[in-house]
C-alpha atoms as a PDB file:
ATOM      1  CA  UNK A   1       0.000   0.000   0.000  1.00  0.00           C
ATOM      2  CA  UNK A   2       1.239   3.278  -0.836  1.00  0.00           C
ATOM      3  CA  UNK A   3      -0.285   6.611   0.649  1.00  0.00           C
ATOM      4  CA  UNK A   4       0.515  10.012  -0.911  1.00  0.00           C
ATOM      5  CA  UNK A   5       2.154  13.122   1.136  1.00  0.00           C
ATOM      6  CA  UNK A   6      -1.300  14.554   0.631  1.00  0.00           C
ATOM      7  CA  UNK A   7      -3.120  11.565   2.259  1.00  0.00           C
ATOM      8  CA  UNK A   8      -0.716  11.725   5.203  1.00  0.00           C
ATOM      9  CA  UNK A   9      -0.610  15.686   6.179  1.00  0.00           C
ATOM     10  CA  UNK A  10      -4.619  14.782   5.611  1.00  0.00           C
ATOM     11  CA  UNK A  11      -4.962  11.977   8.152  1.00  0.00           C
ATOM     12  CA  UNK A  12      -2.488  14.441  10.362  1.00  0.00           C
ATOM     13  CA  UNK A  13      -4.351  17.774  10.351  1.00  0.00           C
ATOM     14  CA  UNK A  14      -7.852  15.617  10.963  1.00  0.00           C
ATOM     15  CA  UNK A  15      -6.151  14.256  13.919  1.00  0.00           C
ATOM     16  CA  UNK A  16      -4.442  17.428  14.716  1.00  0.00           C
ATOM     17  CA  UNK A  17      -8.127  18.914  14.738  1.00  0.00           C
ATOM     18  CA  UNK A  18      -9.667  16.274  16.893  1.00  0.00           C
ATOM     19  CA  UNK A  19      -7.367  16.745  19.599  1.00  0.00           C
ATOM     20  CA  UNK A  20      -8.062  20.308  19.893  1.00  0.00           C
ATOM     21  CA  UNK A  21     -11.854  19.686  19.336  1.00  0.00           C
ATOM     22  CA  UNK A  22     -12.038  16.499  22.516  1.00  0.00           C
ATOM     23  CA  UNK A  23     -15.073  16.570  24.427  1.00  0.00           C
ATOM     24  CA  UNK A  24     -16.858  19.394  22.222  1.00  0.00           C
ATOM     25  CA  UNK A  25     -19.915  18.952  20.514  1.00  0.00           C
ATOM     26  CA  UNK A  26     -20.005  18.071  16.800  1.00  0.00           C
ATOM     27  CA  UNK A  27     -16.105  18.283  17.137  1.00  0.00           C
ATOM     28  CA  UNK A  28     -16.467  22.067  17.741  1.00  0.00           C
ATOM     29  CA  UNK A  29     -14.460  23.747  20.289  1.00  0.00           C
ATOM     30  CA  UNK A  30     -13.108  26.970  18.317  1.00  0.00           C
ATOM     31  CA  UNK A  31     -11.261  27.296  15.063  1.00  0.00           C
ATOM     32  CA  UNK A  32      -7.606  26.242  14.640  1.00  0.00           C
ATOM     33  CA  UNK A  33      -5.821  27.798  12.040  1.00  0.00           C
ATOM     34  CA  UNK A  34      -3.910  26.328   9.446  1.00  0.00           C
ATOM     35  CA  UNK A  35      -0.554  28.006  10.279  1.00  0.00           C
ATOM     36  CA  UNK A  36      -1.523  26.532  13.861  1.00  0.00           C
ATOM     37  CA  UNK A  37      -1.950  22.919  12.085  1.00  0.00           C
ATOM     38  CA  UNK A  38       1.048  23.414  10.087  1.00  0.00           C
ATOM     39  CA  UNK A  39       3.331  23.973  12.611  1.00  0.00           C
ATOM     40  CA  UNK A  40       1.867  21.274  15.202  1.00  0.00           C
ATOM     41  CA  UNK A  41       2.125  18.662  12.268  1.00  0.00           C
ATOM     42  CA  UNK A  42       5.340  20.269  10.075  1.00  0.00           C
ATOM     43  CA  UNK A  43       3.330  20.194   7.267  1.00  0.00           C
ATOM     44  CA  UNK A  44       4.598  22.608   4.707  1.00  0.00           C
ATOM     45  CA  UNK A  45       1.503  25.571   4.913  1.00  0.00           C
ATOM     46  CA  UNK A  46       0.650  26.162   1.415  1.00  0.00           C
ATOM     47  CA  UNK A  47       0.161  22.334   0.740  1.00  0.00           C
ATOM     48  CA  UNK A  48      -2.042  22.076   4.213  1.00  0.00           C
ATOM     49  CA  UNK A  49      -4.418  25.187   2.377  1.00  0.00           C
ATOM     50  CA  UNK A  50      -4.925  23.084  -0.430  1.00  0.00           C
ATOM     51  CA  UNK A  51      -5.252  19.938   1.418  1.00  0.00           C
ATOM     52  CA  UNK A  52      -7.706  21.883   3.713  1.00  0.00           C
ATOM     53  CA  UNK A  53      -9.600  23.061   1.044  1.00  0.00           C
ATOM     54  CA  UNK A  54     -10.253  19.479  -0.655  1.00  0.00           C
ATOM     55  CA  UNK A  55     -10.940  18.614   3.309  1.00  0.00           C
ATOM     56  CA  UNK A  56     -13.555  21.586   3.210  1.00  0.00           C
ATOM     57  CA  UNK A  57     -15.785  20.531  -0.145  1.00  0.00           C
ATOM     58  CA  UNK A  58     -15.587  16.525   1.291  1.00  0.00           C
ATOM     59  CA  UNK A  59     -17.273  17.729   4.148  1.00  0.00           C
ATOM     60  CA  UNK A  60     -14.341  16.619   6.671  1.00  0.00           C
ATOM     61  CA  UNK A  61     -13.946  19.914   7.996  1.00  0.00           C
ATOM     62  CA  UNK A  62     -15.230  23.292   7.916  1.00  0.00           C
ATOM     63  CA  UNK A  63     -13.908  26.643   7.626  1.00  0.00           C
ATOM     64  CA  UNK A  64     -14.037  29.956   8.867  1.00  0.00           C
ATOM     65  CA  UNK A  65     -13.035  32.922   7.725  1.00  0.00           C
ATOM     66  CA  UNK A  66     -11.682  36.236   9.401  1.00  0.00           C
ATOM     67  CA  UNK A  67      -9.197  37.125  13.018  1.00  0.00           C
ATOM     68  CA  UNK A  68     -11.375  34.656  14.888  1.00  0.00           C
ATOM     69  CA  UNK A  69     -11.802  32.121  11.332  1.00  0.00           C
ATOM     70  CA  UNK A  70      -9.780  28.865  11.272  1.00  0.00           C
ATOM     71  CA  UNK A  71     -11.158  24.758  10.773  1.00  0.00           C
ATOM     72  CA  UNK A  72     -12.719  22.036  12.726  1.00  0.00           C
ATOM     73  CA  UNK A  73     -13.920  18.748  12.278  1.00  0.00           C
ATOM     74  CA  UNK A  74     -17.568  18.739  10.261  1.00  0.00           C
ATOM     75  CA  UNK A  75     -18.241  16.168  12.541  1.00  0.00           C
ATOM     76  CA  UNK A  76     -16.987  14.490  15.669  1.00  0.00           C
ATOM     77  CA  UNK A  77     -13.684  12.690  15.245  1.00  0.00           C
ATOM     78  CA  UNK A  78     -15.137   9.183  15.864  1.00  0.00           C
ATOM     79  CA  UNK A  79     -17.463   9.526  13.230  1.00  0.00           C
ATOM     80  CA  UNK A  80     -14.640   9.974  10.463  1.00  0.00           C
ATOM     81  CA  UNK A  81     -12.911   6.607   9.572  1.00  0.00           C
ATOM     82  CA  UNK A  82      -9.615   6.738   7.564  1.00  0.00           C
ATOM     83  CA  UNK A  83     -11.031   5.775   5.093  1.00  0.00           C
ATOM     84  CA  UNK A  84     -12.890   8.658   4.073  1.00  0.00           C
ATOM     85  CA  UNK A  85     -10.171  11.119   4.319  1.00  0.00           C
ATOM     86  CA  UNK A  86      -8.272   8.956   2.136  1.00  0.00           C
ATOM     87  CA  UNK A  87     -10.777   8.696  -0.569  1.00  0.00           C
ATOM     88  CA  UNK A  88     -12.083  12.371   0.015  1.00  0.00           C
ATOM     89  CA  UNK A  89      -7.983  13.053  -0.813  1.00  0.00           C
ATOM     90  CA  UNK A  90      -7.125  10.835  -3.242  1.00  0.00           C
ATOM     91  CA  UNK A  91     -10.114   9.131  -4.511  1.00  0.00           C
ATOM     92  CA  UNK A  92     -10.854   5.206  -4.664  1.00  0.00           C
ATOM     93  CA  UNK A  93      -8.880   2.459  -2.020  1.00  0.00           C
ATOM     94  CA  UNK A  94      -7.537   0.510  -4.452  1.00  0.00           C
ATOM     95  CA  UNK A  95      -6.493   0.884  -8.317  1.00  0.00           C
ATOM     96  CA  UNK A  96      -4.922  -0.989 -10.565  1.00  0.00           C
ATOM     97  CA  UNK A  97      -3.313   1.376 -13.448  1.00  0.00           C
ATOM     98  CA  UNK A  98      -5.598   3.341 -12.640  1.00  0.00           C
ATOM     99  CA  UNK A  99      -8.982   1.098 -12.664  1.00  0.00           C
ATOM    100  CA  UNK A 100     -11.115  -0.297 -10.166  1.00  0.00           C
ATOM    101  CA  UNK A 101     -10.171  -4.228  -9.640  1.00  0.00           C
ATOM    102  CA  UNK A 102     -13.676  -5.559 -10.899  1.00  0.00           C
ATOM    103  CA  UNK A 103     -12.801  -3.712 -14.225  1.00  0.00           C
ATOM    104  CA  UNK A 104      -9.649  -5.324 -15.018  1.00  0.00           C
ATOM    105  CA  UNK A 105     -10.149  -8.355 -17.560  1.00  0.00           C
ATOM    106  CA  UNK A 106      -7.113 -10.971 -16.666  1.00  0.00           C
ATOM    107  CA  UNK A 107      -6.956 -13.692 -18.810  1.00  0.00           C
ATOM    108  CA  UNK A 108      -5.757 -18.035 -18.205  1.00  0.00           C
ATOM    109  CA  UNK A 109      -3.079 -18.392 -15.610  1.00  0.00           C
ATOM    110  CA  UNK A 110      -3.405 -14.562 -14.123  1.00  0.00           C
ATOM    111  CA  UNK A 111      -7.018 -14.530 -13.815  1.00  0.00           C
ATOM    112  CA  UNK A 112      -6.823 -15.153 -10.180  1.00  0.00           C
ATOM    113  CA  UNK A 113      -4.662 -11.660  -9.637  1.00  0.00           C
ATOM    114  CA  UNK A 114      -8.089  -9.987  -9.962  1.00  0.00           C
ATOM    115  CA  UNK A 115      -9.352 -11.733  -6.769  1.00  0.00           C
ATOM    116  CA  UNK A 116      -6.057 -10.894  -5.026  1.00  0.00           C
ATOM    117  CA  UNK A 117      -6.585  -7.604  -6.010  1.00  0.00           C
ATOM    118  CA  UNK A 118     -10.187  -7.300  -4.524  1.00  0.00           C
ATOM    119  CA  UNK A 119      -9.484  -9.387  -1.307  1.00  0.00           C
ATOM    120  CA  UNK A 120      -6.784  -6.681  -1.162  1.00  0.00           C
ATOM    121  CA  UNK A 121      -8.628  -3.533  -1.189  1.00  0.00           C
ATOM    122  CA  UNK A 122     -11.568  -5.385   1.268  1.00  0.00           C
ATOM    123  CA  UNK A 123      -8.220  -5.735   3.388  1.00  0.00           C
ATOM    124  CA  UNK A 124      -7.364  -2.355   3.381  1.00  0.00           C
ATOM    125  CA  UNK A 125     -11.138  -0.812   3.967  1.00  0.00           C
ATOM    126  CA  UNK A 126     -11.383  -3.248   7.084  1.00  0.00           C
ATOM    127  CA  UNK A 127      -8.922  -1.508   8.765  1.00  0.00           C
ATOM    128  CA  UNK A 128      -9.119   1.975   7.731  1.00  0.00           C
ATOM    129  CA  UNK A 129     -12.954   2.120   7.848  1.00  0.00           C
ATOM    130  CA  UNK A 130     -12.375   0.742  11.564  1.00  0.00           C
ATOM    131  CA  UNK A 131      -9.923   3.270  12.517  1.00  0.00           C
ATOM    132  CA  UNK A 132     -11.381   6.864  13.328  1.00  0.00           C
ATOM    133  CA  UNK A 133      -9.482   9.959  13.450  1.00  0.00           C
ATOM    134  CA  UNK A 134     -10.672  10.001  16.930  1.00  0.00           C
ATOM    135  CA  UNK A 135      -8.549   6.864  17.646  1.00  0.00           C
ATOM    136  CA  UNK A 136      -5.607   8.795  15.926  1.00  0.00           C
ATOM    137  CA  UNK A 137      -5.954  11.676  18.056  1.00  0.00           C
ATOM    138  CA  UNK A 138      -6.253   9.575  21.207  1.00  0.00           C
ATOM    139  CA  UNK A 139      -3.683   7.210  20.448  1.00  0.00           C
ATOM    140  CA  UNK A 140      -6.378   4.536  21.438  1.00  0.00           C
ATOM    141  CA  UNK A 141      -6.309   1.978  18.293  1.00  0.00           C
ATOM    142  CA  UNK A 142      -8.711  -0.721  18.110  1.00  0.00           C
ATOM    143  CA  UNK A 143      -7.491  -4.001  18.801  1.00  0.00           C
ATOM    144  CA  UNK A 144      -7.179  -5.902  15.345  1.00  0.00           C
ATOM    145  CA  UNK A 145      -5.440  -2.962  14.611  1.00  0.00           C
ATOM    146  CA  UNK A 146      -3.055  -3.513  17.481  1.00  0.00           C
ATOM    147  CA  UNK A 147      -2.834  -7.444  17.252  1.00  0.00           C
ATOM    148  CA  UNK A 148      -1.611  -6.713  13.604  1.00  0.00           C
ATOM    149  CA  UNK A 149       0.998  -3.770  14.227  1.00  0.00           C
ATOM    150  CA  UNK A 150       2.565  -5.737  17.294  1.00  0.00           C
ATOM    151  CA  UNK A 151       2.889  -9.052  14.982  1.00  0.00           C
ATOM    152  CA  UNK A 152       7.190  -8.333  14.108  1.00  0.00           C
ATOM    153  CA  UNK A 153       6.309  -9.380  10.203  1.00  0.00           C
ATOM    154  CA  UNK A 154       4.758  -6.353   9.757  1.00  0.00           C
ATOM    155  CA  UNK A 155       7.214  -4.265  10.375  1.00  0.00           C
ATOM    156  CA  UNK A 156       9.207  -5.598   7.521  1.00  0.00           C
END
């Protein structure tokens, strides 16, 4: 699996956001501004605004303007999986040059790669549709997620 700089400054500013919106309703406490994210995250400022913005029109986060203007989670932190950053950033969980698995037409003694492909992607979405952002921010990961990080082979 790879993930894009984009995906990861994403998954990092959400979380950033949660842990400044804990406790408040609909993940609400007061605006945090992106030079605030930035620095908290090193994430290189202009990229965040962009990242931000595609953040914004997903519905991840919403935006202020003005002295008191900044973001905040669109909705509590335990409500937003992985998952949908990462397809609100970069689109589909899995592609294959570019197409979904169930497109791709393999033929005799490859024809099983497409099912590796799919059991692949259902792989992926079980784990990042089970992680929120609000386990991110509270460093309190579920505990497939866990059992599979502590196994040594993954780490290689």
């Amino acid at each position: 699996m790879r993930l894009s700089a984009r995906v990861d400054y994403a998954l990092r500013a959400a979380a950033e956001l949660a842990s400044v919106a804990d406790g408040a309703t609909a993940g609400r406490s007061r605006p945090v501004t992106a030079e605030q994210i930035a620095r908290a995250q090193d994430i290189p400022p202009k990229f965040l605004e962009s990242i931000l913005l595609q953040l914004r029109r997903g519905g991840i986060v919403h935006a202020q303007r003005g002295p008191e203007g900044g973001y905040w989670l669109a909705r509590p932190a335990s409500e937003i999986s992985l998952a949908e950053v990462i397809r609100v950033i970069d689109g589909p969980l899995a592609h294959v040059r570019g197409q979904r698995p169930e497109q791709l037409g393999y033929q005799g003694a490859a024809r099983a790669l497409q099912d590796v492909w799919i059991a692949l992607r259902a792989s992926e979405r079980e784990i990042l549709e089970l992680v929120t952002i609000a386990d991110v921010a509270g460093g309190s990961l579920p505990g497939r997620v866990n059992e599979l990080a502590a196994d040594p082979r993954a780490w290689s």
